[in-house]
Every structure is written in structure tokens, then in C-alpha cells.
PDB file of N, CA and C in Angstrom:
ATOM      1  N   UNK A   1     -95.844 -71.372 -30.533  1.00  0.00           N
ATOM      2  CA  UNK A   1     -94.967 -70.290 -30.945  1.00  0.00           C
ATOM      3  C   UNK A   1     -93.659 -70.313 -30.155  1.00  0.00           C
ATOM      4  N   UNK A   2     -93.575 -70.774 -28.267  1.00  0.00           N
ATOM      5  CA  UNK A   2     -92.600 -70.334 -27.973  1.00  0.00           C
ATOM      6  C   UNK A   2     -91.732 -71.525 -28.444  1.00  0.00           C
ATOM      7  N   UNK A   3     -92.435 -73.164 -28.653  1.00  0.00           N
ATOM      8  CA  UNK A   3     -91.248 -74.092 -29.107  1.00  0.00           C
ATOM      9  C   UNK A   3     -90.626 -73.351 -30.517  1.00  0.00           C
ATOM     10  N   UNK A   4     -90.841 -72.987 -31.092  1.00  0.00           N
ATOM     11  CA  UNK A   4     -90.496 -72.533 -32.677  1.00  0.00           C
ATOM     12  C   UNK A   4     -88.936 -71.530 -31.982  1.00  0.00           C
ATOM     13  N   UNK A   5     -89.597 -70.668 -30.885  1.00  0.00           N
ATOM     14  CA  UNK A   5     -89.214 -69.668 -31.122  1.00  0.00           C
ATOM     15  C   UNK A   5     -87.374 -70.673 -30.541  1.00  0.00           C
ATOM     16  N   UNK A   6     -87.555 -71.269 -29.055  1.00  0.00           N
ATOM     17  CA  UNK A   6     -86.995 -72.220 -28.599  1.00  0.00           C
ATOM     18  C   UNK A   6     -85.708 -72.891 -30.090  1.00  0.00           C
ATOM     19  N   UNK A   7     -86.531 -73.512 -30.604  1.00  0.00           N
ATOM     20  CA  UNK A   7     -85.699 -74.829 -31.209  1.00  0.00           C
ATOM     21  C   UNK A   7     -85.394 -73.472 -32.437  1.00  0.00           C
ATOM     22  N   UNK A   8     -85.451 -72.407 -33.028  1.00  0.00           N
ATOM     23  CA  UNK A   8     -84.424 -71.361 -33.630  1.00  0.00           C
ATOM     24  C   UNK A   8     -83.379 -71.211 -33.097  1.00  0.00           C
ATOM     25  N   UNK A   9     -83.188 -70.484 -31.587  1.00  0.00           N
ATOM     26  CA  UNK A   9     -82.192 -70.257 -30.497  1.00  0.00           C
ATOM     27  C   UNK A   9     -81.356 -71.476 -30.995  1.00  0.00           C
ATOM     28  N   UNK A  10     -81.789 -72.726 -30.557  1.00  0.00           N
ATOM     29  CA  UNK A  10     -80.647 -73.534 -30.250  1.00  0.00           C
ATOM     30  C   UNK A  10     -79.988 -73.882 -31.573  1.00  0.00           C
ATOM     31  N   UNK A  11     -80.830 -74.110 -32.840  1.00  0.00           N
ATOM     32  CA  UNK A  11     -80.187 -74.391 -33.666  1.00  0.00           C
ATOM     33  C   UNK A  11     -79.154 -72.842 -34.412  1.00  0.00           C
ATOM     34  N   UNK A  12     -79.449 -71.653 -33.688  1.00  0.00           N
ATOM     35  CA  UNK A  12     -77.973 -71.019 -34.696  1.00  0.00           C
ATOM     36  C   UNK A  12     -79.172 -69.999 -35.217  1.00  0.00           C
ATOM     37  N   UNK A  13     -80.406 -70.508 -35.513  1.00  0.00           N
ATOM     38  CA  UNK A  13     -80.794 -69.490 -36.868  1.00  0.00           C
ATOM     39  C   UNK A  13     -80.933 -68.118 -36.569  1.00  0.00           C
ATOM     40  N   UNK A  14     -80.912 -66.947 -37.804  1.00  0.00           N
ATOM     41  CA  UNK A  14     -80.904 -65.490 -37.215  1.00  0.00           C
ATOM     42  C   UNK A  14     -81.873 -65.531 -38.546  1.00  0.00           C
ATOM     43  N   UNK A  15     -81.755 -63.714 -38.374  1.00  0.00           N
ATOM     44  CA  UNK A  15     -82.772 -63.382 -39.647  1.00  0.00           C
ATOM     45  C   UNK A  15     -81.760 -62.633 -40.386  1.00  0.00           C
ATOM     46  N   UNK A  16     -80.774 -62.785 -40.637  1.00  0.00           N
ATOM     47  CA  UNK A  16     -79.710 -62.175 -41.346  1.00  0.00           C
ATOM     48  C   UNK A  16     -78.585 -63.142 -41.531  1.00  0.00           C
ATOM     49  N   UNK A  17     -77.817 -62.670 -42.392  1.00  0.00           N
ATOM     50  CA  UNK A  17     -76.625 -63.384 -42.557  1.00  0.00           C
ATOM     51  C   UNK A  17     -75.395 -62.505 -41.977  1.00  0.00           C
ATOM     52  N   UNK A  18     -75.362 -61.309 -41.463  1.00  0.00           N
ATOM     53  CA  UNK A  18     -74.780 -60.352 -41.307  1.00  0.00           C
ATOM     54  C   UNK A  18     -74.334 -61.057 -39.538  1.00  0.00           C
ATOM     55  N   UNK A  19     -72.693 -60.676 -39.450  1.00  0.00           N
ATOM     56  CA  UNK A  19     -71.421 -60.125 -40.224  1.00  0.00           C
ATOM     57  C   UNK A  19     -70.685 -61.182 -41.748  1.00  0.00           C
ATOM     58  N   UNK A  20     -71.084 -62.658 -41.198  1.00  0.00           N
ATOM     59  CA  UNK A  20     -70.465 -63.351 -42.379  1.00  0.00           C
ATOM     60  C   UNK A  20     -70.890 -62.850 -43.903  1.00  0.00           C
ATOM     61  N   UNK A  21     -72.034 -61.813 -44.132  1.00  0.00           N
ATOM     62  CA  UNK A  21     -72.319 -61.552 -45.569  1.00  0.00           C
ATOM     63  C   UNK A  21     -72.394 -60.597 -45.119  1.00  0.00           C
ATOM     64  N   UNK A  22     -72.194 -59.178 -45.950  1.00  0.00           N
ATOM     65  CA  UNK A  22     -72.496 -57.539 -45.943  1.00  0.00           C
ATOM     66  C   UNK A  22     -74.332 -57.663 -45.821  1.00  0.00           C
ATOM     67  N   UNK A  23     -74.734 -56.855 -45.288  1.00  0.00           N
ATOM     68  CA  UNK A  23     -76.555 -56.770 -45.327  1.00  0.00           C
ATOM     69  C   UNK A  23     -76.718 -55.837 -46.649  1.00  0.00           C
ATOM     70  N   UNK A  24     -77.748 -56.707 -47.626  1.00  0.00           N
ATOM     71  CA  UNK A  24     -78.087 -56.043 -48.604  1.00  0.00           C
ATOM     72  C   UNK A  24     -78.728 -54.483 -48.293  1.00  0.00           C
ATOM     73  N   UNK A  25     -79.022 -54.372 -47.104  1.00  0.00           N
ATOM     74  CA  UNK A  25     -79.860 -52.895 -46.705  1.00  0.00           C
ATOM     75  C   UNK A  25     -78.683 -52.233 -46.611  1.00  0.00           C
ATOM     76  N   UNK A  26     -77.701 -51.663 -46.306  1.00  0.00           N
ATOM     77  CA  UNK A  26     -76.752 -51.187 -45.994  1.00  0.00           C
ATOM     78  C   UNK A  26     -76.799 -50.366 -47.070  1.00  0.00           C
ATOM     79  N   UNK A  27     -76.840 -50.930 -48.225  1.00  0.00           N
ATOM     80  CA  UNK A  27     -76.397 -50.112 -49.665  1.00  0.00           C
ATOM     81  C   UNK A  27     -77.657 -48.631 -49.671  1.00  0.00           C
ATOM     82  N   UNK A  28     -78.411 -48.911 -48.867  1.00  0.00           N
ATOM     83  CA  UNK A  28     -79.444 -47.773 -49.154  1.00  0.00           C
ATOM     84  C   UNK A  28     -79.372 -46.701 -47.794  1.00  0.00           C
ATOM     85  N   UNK A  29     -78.697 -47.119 -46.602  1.00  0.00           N
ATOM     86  CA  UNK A  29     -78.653 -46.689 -45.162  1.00  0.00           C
ATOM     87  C   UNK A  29     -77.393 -45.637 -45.872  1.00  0.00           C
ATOM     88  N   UNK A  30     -77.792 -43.634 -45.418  1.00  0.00           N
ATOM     89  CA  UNK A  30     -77.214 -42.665 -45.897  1.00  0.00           C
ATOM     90  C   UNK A  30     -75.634 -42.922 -44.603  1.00  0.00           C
ATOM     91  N   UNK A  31     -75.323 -42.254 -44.819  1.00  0.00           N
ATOM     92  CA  UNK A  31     -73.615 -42.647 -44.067  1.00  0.00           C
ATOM     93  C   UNK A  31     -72.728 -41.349 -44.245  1.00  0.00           C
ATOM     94  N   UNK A  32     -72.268 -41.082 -43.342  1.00  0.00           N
ATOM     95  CA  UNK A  32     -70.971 -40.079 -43.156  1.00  0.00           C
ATOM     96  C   UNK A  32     -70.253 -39.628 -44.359  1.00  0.00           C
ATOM     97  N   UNK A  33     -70.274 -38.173 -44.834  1.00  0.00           N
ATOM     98  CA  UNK A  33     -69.213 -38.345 -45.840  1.00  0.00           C
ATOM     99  C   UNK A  33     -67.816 -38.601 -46.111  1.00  0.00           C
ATOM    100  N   UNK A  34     -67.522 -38.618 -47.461  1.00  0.00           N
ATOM    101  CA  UNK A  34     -65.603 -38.831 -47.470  1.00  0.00           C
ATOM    102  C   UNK A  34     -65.470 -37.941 -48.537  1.00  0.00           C
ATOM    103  N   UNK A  35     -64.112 -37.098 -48.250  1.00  0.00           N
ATOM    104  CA  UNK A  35     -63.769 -35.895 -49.187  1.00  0.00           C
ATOM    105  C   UNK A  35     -62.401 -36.495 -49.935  1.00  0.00           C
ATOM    106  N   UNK A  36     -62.604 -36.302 -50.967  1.00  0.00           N
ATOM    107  CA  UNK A  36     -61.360 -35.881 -51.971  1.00  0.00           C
ATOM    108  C   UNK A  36     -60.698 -34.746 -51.479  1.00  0.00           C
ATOM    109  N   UNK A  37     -59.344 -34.522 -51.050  1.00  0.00           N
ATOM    110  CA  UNK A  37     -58.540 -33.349 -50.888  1.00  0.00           C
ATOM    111  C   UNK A  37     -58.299 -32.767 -51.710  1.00  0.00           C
ATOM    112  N   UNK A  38     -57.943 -33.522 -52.643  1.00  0.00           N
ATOM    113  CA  UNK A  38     -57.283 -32.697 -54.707  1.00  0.00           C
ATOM    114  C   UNK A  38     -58.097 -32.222 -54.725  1.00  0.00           C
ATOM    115  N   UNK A  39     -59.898 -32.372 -54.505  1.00  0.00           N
ATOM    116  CA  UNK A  39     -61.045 -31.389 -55.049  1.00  0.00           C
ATOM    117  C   UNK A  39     -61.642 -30.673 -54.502  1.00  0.00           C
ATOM    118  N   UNK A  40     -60.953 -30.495 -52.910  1.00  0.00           N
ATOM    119  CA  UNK A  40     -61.339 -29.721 -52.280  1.00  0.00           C
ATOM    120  C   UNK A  40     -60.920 -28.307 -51.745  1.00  0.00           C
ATOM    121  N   UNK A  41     -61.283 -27.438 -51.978  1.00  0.00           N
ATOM    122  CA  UNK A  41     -61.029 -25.845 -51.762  1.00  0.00           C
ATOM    123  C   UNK A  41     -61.483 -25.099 -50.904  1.00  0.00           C
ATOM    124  N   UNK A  42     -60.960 -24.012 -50.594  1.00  0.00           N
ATOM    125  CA  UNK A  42     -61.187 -23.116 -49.458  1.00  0.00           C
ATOM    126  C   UNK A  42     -62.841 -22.577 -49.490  1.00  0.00           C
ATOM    127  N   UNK A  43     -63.001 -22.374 -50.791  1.00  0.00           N
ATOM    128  CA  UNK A  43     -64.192 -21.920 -51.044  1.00  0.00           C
ATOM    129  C   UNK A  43     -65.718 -23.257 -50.781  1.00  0.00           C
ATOM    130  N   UNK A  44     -65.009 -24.451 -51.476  1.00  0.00           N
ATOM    131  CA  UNK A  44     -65.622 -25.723 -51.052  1.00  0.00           C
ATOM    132  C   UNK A  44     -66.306 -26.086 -49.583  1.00  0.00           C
ATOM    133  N   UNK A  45     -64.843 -26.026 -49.090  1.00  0.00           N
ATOM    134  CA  UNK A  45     -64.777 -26.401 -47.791  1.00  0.00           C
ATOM    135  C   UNK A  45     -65.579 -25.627 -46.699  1.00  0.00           C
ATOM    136  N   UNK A  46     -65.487 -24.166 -47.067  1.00  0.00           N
ATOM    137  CA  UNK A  46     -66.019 -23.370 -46.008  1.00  0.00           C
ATOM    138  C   UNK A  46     -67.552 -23.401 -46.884  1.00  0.00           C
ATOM    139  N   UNK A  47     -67.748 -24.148 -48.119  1.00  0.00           N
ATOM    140  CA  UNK A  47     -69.055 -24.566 -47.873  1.00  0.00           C
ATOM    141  C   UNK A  47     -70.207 -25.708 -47.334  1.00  0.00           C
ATOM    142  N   UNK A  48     -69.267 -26.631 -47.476  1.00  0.00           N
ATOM    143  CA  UNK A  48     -69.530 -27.759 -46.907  1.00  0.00           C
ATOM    144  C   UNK A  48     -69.926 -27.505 -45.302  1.00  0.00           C
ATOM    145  N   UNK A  49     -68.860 -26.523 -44.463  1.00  0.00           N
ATOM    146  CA  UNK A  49     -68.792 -26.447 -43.009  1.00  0.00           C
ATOM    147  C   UNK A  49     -70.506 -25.562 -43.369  1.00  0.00           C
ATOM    148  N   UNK A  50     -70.543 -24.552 -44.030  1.00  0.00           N
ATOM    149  CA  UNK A  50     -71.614 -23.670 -43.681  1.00  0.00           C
ATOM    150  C   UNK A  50     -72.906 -24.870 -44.052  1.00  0.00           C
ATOM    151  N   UNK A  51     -73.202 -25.242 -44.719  1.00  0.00           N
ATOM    152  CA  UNK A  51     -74.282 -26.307 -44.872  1.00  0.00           C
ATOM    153  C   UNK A  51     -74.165 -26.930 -43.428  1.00  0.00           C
ATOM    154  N   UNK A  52     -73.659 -27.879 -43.423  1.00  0.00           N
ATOM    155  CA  UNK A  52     -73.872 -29.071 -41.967  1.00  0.00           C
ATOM    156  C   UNK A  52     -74.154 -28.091 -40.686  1.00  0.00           C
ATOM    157  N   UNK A  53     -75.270 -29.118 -40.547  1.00  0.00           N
ATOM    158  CA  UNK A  53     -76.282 -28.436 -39.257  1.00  0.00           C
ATOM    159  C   UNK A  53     -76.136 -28.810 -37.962  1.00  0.00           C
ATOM    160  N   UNK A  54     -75.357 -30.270 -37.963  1.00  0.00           N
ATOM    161  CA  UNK A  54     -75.076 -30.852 -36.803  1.00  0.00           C
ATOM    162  C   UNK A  54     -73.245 -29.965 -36.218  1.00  0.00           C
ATOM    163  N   UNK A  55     -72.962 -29.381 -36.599  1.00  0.00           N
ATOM    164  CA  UNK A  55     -71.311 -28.905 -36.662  1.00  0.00           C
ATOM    165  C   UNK A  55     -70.358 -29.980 -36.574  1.00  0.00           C
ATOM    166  N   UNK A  56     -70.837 -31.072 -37.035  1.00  0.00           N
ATOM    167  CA  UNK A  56     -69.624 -32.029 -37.179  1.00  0.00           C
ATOM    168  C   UNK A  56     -68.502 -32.026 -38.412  1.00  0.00           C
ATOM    169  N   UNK A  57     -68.516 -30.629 -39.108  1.00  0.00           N
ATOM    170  CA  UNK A  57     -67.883 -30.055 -40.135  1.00  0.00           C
ATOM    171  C   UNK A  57     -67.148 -28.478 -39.470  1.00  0.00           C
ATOM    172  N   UNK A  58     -65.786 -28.479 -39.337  1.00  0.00           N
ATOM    173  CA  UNK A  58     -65.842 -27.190 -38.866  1.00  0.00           C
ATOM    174  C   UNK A  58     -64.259 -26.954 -39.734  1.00  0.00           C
ATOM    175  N   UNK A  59     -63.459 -25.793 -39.897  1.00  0.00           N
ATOM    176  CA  UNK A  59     -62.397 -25.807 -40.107  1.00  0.00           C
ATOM    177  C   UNK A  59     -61.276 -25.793 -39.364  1.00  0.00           C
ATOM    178  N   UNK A  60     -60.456 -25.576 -39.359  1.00  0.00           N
ATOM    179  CA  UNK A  60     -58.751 -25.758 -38.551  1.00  0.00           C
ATOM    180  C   UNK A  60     -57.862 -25.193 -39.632  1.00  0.00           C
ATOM    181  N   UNK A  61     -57.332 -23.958 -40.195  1.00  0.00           N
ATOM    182  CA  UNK A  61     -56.600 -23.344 -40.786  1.00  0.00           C
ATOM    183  C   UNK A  61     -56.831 -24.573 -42.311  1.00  0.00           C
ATOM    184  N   UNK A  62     -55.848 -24.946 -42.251  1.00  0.00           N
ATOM    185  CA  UNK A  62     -56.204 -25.474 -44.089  1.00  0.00           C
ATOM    186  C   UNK A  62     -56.426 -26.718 -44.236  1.00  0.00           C
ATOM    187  N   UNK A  63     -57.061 -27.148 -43.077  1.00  0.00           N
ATOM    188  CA  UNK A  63     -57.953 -28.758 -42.742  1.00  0.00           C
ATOM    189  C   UNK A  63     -58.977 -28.202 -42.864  1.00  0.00           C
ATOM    190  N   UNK A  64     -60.025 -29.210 -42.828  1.00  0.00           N
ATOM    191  CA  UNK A  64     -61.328 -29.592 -42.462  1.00  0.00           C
ATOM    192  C   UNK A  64     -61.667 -30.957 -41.246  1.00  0.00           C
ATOM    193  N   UNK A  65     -61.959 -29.758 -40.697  1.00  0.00           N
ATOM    194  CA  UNK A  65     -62.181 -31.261 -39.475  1.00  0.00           C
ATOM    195  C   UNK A  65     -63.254 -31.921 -39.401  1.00  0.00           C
ATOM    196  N   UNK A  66     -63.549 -33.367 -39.864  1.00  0.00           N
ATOM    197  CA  UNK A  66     -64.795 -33.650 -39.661  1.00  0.00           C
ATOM    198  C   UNK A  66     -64.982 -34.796 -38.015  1.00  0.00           C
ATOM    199  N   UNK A  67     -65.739 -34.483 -37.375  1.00  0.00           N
ATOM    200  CA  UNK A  67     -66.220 -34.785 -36.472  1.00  0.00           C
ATOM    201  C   UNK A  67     -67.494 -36.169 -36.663  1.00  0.00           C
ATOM    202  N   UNK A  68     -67.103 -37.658 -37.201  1.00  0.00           N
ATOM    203  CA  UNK A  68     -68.242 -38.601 -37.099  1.00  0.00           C
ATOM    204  C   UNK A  68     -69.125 -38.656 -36.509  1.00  0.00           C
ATOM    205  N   UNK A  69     -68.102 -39.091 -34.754  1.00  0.00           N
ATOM    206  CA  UNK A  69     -69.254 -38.701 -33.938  1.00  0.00           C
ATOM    207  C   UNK A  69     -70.530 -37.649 -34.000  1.00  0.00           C
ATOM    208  N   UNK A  70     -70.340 -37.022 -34.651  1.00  0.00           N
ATOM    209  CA  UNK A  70     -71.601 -36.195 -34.602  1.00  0.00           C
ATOM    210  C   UNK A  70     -72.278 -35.868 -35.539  1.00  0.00           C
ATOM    211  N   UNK A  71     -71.971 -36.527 -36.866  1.00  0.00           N
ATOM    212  CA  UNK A  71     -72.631 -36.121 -38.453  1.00  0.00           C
ATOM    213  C   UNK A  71     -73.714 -37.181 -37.814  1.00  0.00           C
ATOM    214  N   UNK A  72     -74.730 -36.450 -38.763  1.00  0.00           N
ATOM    215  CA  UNK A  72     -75.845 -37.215 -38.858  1.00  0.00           C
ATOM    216  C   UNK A  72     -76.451 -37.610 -40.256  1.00  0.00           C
ATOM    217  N   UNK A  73     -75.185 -37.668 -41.193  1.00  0.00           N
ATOM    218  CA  UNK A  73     -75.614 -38.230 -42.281  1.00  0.00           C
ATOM    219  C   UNK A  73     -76.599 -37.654 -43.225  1.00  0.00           C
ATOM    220  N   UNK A  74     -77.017 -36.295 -43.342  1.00  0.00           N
ATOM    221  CA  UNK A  74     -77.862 -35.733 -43.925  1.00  0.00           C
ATOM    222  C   UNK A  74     -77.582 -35.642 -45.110  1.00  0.00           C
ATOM    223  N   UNK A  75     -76.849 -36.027 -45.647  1.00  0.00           N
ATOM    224  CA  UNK A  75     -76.043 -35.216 -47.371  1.00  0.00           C
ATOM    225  C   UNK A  75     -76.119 -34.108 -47.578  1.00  0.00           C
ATOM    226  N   UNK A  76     -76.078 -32.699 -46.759  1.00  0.00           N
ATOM    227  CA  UNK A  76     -75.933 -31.738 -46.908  1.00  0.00           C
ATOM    228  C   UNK A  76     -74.792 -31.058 -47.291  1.00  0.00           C
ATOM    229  N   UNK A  77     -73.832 -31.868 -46.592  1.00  0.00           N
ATOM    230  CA  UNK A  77     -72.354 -31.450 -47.488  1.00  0.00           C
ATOM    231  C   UNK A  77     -72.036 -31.862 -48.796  1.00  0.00           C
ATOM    232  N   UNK A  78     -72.720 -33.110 -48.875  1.00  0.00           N
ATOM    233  CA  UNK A  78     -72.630 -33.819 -49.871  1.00  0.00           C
ATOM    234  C   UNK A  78     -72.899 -32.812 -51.382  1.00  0.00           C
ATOM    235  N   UNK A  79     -74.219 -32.530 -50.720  1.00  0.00           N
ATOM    236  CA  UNK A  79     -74.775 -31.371 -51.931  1.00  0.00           C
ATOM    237  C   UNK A  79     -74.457 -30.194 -52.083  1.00  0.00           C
ATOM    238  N   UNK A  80     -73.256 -29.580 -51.351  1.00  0.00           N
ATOM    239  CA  UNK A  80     -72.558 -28.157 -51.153  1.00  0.00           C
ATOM    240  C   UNK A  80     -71.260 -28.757 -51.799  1.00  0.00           C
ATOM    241  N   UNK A  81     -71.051 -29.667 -51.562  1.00  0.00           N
ATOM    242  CA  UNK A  81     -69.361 -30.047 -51.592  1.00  0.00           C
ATOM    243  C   UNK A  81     -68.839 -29.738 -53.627  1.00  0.00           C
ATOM    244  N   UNK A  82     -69.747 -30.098 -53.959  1.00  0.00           N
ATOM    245  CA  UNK A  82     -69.241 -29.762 -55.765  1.00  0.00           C
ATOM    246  C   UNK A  82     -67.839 -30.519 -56.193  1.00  0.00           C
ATOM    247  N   UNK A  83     -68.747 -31.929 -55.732  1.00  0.00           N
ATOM    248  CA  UNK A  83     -68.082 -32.989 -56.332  1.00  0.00           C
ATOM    249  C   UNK A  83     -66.940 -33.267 -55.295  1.00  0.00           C
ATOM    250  N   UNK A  84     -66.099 -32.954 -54.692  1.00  0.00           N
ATOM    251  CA  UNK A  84     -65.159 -33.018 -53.691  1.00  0.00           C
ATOM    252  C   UNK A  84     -66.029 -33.959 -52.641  1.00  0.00           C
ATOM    253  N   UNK A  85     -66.917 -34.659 -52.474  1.00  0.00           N
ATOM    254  CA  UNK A  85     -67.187 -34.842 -51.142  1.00  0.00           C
ATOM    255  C   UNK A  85     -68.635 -36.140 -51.721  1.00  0.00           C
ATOM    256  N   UNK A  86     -68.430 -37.017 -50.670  1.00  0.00           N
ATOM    257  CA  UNK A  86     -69.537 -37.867 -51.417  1.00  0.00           C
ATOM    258  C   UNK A  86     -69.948 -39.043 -50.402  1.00  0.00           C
ATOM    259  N   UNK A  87     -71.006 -39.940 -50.417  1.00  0.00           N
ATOM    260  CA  UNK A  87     -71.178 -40.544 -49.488  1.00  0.00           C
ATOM    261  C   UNK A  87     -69.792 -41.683 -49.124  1.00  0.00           C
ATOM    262  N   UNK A  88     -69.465 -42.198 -47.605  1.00  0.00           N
ATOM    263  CA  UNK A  88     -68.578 -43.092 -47.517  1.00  0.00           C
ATOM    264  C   UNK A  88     -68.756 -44.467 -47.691  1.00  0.00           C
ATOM    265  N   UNK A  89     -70.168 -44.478 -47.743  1.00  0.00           N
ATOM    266  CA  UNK A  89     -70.750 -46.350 -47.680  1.00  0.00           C
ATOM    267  C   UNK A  89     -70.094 -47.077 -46.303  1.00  0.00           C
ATOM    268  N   UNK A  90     -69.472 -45.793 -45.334  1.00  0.00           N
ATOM    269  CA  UNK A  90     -69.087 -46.237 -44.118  1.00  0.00           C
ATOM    270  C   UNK A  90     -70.228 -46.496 -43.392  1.00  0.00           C
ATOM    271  N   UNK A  91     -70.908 -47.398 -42.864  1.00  0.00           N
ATOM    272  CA  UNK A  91     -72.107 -47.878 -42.083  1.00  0.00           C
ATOM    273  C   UNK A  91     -71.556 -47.977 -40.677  1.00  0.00           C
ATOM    274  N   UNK A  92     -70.561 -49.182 -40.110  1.00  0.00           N
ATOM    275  CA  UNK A  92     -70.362 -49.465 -39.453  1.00  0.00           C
ATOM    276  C   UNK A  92     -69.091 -48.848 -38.392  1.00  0.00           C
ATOM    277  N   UNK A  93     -69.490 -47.649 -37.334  1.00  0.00           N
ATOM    278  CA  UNK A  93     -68.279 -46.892 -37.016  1.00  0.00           C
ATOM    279  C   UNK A  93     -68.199 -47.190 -35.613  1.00  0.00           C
ATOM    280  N   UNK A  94     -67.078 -47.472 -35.098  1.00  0.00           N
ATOM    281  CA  UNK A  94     -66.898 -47.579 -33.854  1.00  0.00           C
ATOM    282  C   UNK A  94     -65.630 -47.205 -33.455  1.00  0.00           C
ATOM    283  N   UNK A  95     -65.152 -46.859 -32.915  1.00  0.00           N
ATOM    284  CA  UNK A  95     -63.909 -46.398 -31.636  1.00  0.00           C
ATOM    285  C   UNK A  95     -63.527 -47.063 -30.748  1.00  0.00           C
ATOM    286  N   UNK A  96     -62.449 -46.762 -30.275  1.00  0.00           N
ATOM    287  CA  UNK A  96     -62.256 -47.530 -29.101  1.00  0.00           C
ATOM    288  C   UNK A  96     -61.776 -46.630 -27.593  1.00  0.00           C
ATOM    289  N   UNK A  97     -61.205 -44.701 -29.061  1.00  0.00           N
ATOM    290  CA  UNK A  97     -61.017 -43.564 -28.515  1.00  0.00           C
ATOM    291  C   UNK A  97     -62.007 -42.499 -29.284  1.00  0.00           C
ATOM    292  N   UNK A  98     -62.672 -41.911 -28.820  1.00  0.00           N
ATOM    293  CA  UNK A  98     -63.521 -40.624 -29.146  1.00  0.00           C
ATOM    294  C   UNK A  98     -62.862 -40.062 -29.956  1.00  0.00           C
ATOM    295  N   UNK A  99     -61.299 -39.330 -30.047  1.00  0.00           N
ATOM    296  CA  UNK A  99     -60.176 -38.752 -30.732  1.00  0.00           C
ATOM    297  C   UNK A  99     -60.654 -39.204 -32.327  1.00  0.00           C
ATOM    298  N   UNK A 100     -60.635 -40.615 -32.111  1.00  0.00           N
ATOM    299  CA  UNK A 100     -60.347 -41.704 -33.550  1.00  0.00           C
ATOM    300  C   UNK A 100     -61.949 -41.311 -34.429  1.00  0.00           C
ATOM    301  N   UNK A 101     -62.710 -40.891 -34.038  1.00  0.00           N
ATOM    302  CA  UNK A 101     -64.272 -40.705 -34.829  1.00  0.00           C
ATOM    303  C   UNK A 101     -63.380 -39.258 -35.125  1.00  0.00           C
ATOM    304  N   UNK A 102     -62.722 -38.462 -35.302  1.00  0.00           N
ATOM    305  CA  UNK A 102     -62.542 -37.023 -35.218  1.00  0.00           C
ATOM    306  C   UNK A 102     -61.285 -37.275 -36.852  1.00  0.00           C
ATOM    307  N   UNK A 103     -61.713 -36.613 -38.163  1.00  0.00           N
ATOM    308  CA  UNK A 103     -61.019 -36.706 -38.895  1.00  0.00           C
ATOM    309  C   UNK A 103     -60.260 -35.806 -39.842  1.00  0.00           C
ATOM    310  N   UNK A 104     -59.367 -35.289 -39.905  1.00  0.00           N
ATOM    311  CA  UNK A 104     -58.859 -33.934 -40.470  1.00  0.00           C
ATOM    312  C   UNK A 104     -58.516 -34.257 -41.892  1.00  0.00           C
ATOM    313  N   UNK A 105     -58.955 -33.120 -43.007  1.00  0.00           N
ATOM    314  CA  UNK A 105     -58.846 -33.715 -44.316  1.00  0.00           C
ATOM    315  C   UNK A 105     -57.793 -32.665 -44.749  1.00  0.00           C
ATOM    316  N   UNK A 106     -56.742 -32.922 -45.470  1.00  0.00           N
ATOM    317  CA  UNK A 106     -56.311 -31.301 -45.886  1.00  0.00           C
ATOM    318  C   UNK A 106     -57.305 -30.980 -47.458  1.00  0.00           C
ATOM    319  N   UNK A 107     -56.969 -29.641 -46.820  1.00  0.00           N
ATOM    320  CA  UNK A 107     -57.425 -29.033 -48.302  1.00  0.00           C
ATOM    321  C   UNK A 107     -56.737 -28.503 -49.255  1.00  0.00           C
ATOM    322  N   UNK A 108     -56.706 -28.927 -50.075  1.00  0.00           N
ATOM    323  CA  UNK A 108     -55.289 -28.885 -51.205  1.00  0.00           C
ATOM    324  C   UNK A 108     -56.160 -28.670 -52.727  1.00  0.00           C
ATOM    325  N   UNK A 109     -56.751 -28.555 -52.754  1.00  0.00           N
ATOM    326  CA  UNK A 109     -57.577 -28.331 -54.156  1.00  0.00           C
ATOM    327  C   UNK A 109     -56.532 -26.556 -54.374  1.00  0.00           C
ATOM    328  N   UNK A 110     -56.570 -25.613 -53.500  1.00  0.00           N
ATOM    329  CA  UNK A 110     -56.192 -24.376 -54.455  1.00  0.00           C
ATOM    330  C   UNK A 110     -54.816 -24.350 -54.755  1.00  0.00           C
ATOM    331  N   UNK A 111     -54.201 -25.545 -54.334  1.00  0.00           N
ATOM    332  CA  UNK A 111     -53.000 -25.779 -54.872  1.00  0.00           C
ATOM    333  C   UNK A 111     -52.912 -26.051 -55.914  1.00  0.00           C
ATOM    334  N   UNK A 112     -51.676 -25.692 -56.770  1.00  0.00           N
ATOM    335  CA  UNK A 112     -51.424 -25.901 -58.060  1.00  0.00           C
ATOM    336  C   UNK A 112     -49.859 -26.511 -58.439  1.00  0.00           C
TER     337      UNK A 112
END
């Protein structure tokens, strides 16, 4: 077993093809949401914030601040949001500043 495991190492092999190919699992792994602004409203918005349990949804006068760092991907906004709001298929999040996971959406839906 350990030569096997040995002569894998040296030759390169993995059990994925991932980063050179997207990982077919990804498509099913739930992920952070992303909002439409045009469809999003005061009434929306302050539902979306009241759903999410982690508070990585909060408001800022006529933003929505979403906080990555701290969603946990539940689709709870997802399912409050009424169409304005939907999964990102964002999997892979990293920073380089804490600030940069922190994202302000305006809300412009009750505009006309």
C-alpha cells in the first residue's frame, strides 16, 4: 500500500482535477447569496435581514450590507428575498482584507 501510495506522490496524481477543471461537486455545495438591486425593496430587504440567523445580513440606510464572512449559506434569504436574491454559485471566497468579504448592495427596487 505504502509503494502505491509513494509512486502516486511522485508521479503528480490527485483525486481531482480541481483548480485546472471546476469540481463537478461544487454545482450542488449551497453558497452565499447575490441580490439584484432593481428587485430589491425596502420591504424585501428588511426581509431578507429579518430571516438570516447568522446576522451576516443587516441594513445601512438604503444598502444592505451583506457580511460573507459570516453567512452560512442557509438559503434563508434566498427564500424571503421574492425573487431579488438567489444563490451566487460563489464557492470559492477568500480575502486578502476582512473589509473585502463585507458587501453593500443598494436598494433601488422602490425606485421608479
Amino acid at each position: 500500500m505504502a509503494a502505491w501510495f509513494l509512486r502516486g506522490i511522485r508521479r503528480g496524481v490527485v483525486t481531482t482535477r480541481y483548480p485546472a477543471e471546476p469540481e463537478p461537486s461544487a454545482r450542488v455545495l449551497p453558497t452565499p447569496p447575490a441580490f439584484d438591486p432593481r428587485r430589491l425593496t425596502d420591504a424585501l430587504a428588511d426581509a431578507v435581514v429579518d430571516a438570516c440567523p447568522s446576522g451576516a445580513l443587516t441594513r445601512d440606510g438604503a444598502f444592505l450590507v451583506l457580511d460573507i464572512g459570516a453567512c452560512s449559506a442557509c438559503g434563508r434569504c434566498i427564500a424571503a428575498g421574492g425573487g431579488a436574491a438567489r444563490q451566487s454559485g460563489l464557492f470559492e471566497l477568500a480575502a486578502t482584507e476582512r473589509a473585502h468579504l463585507v458587501k453593500r448592495i443598494p436598494v433601488t427596487g422602490d425606485q421608479r
